[in-house]
PDB file of N, CA and C in Angstrom:
ATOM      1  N   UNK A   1     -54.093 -39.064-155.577  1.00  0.00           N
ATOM      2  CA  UNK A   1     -55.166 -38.347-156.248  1.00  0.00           C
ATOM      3  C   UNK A   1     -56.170 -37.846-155.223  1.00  0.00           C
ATOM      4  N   UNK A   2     -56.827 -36.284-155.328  1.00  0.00           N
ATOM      5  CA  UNK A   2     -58.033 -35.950-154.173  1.00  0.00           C
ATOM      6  C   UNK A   2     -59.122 -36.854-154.955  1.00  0.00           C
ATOM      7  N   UNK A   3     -60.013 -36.465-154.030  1.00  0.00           N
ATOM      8  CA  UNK A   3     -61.081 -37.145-154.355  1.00  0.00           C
ATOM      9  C   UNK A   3     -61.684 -36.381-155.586  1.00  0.00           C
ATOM     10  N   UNK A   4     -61.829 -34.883-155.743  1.00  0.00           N
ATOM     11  CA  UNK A   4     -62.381 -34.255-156.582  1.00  0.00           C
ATOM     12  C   UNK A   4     -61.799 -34.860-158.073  1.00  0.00           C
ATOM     13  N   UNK A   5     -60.854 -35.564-157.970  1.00  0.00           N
ATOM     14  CA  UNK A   5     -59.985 -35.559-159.436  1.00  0.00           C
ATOM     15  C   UNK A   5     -60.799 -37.179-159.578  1.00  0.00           C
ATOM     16  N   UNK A   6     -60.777 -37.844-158.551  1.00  0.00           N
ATOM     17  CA  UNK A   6     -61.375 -39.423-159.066  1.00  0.00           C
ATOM     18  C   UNK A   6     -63.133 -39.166-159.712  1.00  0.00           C
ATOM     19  N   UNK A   7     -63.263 -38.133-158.671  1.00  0.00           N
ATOM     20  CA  UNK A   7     -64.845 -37.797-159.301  1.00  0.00           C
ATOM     21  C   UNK A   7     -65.276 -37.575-161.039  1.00  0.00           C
ATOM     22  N   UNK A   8     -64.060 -37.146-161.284  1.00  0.00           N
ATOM     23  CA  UNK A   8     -64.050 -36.579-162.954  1.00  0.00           C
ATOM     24  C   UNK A   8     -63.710 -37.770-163.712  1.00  0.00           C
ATOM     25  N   UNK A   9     -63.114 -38.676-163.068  1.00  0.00           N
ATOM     26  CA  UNK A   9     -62.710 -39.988-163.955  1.00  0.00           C
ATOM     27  C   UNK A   9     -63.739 -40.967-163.764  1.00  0.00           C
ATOM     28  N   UNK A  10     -64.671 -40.761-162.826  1.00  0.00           N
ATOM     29  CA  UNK A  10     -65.880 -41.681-162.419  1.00  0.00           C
ATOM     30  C   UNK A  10     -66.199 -42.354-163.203  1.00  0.00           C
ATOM     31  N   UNK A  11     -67.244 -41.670-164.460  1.00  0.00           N
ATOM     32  CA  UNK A  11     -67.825 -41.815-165.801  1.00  0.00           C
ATOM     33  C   UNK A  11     -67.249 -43.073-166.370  1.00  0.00           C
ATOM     34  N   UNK A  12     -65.561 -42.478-166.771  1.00  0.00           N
ATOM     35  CA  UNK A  12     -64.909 -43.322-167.677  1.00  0.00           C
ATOM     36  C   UNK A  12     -65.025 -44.788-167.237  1.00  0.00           C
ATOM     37  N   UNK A  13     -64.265 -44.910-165.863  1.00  0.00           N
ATOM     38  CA  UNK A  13     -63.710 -45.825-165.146  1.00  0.00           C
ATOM     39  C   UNK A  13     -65.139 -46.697-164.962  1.00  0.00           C
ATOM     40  N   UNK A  14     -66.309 -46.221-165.080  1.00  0.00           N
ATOM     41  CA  UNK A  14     -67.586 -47.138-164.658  1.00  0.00           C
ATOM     42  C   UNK A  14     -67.163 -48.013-166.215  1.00  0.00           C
ATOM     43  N   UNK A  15     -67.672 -46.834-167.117  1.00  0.00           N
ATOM     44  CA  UNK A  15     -68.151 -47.224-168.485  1.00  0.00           C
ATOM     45  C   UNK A  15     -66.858 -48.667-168.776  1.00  0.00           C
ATOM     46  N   UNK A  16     -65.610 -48.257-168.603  1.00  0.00           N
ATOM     47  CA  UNK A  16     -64.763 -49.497-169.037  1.00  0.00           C
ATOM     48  C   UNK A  16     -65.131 -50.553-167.875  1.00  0.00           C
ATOM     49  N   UNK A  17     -65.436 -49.822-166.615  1.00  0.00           N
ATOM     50  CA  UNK A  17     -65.318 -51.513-166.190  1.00  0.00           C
ATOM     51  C   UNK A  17     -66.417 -52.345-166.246  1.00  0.00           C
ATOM     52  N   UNK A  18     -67.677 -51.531-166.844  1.00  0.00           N
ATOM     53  CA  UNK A  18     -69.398 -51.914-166.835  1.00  0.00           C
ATOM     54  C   UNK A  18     -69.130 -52.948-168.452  1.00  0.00           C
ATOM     55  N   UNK A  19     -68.478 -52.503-169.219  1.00  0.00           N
ATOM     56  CA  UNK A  19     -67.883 -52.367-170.882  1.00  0.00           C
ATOM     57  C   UNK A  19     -67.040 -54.108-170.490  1.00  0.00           C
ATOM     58  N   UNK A  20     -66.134 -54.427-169.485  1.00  0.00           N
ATOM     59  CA  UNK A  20     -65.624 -55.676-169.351  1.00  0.00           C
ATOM     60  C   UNK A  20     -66.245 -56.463-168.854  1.00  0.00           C
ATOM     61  N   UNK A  21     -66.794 -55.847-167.937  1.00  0.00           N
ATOM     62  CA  UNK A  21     -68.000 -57.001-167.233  1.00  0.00           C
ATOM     63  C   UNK A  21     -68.910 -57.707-167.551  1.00  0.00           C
ATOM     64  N   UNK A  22     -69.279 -57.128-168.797  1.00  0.00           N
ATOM     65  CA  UNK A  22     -70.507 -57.214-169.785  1.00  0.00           C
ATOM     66  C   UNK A  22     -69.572 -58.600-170.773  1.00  0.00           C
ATOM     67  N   UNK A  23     -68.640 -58.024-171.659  1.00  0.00           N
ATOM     68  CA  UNK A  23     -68.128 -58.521-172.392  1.00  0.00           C
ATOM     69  C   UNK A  23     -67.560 -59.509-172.377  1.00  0.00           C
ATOM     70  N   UNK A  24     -66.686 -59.701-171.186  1.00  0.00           N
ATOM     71  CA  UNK A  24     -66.203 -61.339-170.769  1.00  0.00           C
ATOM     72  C   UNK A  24     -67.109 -62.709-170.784  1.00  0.00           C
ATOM     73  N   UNK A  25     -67.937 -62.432-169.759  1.00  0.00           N
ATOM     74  CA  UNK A  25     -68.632 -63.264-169.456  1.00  0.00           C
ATOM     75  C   UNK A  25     -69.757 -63.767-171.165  1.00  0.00           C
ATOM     76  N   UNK A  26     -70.139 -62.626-171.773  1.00  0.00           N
ATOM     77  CA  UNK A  26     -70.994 -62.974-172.763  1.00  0.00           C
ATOM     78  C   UNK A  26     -69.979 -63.255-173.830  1.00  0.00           C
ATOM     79  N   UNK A  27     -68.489 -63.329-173.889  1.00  0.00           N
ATOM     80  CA  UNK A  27     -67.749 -64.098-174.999  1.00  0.00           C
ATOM     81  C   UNK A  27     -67.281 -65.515-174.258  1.00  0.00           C
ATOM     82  N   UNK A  28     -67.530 -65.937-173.286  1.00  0.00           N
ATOM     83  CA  UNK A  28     -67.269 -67.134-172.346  1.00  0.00           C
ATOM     84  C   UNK A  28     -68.488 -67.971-173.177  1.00  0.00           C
ATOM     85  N   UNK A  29     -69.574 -67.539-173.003  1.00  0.00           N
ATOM     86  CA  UNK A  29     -70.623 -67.788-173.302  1.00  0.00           C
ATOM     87  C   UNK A  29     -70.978 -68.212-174.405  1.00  0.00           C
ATOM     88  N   UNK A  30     -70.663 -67.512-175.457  1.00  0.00           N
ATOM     89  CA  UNK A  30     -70.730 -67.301-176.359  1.00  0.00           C
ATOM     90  C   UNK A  30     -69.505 -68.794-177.215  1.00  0.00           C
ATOM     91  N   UNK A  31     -68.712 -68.526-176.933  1.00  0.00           N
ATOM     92  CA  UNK A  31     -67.316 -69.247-177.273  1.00  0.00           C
ATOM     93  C   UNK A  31     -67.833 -70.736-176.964  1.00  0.00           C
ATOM     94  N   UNK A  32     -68.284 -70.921-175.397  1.00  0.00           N
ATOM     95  CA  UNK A  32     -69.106 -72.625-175.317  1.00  0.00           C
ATOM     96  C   UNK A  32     -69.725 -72.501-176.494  1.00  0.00           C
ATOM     97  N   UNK A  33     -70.730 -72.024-176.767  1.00  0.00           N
ATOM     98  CA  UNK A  33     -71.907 -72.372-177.543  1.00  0.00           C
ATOM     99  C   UNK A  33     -71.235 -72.789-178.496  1.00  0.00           C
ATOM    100  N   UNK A  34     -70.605 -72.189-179.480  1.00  0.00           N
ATOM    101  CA  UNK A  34     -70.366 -72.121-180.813  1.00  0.00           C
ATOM    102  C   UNK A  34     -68.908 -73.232-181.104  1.00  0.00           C
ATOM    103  N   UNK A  35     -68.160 -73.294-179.957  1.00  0.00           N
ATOM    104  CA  UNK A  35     -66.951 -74.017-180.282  1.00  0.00           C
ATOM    105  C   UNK A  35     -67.132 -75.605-178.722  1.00  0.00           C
ATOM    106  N   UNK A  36     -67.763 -75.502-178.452  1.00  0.00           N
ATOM    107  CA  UNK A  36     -67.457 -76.048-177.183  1.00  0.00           C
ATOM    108  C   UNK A  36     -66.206 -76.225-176.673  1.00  0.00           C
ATOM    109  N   UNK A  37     -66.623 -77.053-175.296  1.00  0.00           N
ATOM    110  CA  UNK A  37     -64.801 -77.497-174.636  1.00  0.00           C
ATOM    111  C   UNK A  37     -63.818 -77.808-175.046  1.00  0.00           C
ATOM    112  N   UNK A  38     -63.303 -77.769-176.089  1.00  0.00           N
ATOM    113  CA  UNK A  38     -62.540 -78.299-176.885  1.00  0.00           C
ATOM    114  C   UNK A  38     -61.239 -77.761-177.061  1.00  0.00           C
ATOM    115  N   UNK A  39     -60.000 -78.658-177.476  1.00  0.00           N
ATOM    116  CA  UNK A  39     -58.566 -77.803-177.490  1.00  0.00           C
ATOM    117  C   UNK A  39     -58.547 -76.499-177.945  1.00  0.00           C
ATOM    118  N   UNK A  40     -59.919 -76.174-178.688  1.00  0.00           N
ATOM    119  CA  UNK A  40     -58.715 -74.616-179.111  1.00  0.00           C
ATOM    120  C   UNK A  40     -59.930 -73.924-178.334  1.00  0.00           C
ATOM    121  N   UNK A  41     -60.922 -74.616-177.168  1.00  0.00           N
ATOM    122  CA  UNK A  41     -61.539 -73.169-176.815  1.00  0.00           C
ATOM    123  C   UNK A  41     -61.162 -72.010-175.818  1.00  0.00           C
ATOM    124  N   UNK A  42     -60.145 -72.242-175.307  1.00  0.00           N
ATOM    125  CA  UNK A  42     -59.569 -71.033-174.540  1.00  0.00           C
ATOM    126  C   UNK A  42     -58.934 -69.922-175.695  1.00  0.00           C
ATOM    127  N   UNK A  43     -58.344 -70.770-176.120  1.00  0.00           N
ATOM    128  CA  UNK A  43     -57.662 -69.624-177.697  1.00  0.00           C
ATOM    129  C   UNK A  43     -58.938 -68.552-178.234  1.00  0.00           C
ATOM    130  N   UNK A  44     -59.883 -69.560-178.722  1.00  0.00           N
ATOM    131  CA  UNK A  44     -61.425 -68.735-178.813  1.00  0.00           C
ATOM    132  C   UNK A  44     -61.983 -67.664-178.345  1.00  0.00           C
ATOM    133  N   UNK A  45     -61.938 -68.269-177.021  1.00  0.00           N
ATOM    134  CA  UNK A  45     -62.556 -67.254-175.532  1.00  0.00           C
ATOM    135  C   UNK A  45     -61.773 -65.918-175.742  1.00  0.00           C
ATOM    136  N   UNK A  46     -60.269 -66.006-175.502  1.00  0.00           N
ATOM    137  CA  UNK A  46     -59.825 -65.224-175.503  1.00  0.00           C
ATOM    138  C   UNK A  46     -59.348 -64.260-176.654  1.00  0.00           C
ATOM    139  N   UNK A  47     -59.362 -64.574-177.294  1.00  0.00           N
ATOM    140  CA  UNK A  47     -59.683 -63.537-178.831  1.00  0.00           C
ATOM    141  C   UNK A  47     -60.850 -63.040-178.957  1.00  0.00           C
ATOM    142  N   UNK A  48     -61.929 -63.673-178.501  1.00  0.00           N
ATOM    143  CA  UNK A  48     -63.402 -63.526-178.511  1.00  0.00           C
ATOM    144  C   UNK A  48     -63.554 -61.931-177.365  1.00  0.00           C
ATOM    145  N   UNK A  49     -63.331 -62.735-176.463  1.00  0.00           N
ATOM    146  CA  UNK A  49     -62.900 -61.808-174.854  1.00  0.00           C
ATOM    147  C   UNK A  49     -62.853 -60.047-175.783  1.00  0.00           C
ATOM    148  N   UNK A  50     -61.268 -60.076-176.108  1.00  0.00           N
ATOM    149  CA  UNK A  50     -60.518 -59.133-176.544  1.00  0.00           C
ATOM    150  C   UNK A  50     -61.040 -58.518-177.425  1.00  0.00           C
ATOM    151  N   UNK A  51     -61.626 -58.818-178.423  1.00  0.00           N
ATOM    152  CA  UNK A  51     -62.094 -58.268-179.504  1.00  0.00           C
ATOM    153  C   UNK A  51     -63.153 -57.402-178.978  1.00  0.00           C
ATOM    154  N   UNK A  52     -64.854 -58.604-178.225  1.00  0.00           N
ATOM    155  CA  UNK A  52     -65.523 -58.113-177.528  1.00  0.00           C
ATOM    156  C   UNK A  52     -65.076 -56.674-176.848  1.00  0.00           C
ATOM    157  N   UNK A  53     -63.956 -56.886-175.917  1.00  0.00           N
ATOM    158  CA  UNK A  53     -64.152 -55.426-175.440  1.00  0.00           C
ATOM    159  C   UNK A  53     -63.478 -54.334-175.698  1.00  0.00           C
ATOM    160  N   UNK A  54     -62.784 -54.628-176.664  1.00  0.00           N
ATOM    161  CA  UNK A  54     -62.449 -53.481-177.481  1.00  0.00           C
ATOM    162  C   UNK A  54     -63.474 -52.762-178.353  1.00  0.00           C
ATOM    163  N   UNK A  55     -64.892 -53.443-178.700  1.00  0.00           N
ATOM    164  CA  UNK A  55     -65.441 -52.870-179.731  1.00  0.00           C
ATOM    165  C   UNK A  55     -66.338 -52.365-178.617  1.00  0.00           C
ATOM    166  N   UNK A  56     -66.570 -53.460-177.166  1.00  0.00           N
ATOM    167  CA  UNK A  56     -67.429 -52.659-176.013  1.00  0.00           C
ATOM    168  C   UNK A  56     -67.334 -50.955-175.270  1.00  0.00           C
ATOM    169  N   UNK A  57     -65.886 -50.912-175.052  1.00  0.00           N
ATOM    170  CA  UNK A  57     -65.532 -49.449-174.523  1.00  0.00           C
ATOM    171  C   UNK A  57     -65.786 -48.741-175.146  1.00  0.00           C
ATOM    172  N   UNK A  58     -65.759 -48.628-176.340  1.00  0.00           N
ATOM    173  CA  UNK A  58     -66.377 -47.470-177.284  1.00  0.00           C
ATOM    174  C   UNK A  58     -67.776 -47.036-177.322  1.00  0.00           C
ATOM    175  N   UNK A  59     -68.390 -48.109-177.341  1.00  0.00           N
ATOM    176  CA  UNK A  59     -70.184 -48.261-177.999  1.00  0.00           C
ATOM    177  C   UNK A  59     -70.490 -47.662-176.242  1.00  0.00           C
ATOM    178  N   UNK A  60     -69.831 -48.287-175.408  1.00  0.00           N
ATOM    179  CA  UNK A  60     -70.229 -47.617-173.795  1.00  0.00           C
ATOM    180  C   UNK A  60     -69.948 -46.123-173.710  1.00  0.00           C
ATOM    181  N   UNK A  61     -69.270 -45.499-174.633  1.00  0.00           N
ATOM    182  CA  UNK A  61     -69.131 -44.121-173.921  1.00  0.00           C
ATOM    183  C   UNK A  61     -69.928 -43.472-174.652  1.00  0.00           C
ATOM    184  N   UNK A  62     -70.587 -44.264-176.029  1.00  0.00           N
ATOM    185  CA  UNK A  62     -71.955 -43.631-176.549  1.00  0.00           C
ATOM    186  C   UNK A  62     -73.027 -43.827-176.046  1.00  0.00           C
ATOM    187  N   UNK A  63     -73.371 -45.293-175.703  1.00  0.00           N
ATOM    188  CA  UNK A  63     -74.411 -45.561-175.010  1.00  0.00           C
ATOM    189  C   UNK A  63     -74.389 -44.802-173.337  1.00  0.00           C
ATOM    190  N   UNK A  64     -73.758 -44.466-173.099  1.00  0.00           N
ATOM    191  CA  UNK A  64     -73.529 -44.106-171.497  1.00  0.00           C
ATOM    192  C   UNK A  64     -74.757 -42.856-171.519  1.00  0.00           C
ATOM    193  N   UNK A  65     -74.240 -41.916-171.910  1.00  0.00           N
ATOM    194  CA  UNK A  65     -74.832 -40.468-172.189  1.00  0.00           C
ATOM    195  C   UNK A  65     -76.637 -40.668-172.739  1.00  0.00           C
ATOM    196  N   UNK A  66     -75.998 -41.785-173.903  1.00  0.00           N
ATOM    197  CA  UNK A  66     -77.939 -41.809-174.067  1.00  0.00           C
ATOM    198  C   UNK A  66     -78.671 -42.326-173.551  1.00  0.00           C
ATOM    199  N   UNK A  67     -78.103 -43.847-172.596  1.00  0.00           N
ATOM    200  CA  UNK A  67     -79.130 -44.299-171.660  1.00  0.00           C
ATOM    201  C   UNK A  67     -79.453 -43.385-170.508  1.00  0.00           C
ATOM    202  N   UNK A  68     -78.275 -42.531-170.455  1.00  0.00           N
ATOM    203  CA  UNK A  68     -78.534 -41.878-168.863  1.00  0.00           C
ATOM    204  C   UNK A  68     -80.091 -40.630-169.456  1.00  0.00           C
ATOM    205  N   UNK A  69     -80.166 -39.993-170.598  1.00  0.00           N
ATOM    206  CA  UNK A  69     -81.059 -39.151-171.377  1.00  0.00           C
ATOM    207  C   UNK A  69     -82.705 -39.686-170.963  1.00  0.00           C
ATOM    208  N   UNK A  70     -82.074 -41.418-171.710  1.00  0.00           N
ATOM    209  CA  UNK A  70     -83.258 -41.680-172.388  1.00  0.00           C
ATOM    210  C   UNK A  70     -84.128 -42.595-170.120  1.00  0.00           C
ATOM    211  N   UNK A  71     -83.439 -42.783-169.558  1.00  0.00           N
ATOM    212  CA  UNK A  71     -83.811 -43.072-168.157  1.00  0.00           C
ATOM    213  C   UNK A  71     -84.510 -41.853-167.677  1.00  0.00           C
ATOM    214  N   UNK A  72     -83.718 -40.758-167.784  1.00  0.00           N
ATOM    215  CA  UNK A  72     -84.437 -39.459-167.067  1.00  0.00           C
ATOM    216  C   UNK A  72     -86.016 -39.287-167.868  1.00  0.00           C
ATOM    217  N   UNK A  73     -86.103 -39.231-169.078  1.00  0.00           N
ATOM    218  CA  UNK A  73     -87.013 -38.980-169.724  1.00  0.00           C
ATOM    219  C   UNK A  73     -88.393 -39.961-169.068  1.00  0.00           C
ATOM    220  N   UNK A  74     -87.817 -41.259-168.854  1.00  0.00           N
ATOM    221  CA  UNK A  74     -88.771 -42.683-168.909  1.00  0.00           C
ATOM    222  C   UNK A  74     -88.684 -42.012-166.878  1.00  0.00           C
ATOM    223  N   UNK A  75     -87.937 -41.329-166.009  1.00  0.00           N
ATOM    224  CA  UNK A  75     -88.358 -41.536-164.493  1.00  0.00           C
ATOM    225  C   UNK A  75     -89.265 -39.919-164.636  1.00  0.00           C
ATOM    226  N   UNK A  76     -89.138 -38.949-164.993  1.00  0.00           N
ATOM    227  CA  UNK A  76     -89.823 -37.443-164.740  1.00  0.00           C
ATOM    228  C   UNK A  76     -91.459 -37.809-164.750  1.00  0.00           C
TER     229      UNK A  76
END
């Protein structure tokens, strides 16, 4: 791939990996709290995980555009 072509996928590729980064760790989190250490909490986590960022990549490619709006507005 040139570089000009990774440039155009930039966006996406942030938003999903900003979208997992986010989401893992706060269904890890999340999954202790509510189930603790316990036999079925990896099962938890990871349904938790999955779900999380499936509903994350989406809400990121809306939120992407309006935080970037609503930042410019809050730096001018």
């Amino acid at each position: 791939m040139e570089l000009k072509d990774l440039k155009k996928i930039e966006p996406v590729l942030f938003s999903v990996l900003m979208s997992i980064f986010m989401s893992v760790p706060m269904s890890f989190v999340m999954t202790a709290v509510n189930v603790g250490f316990t036999e079925i909490f990896m099962k938890a986590f990871l349904m938790s995980a999955l779900i999380g960022t499936c509903v994350s990549i989406p809400v990121a490619f809306l939120a992407f555009p309006l935080a970037t709006r609503i930042v410019r507005l809050i730096v001018k």
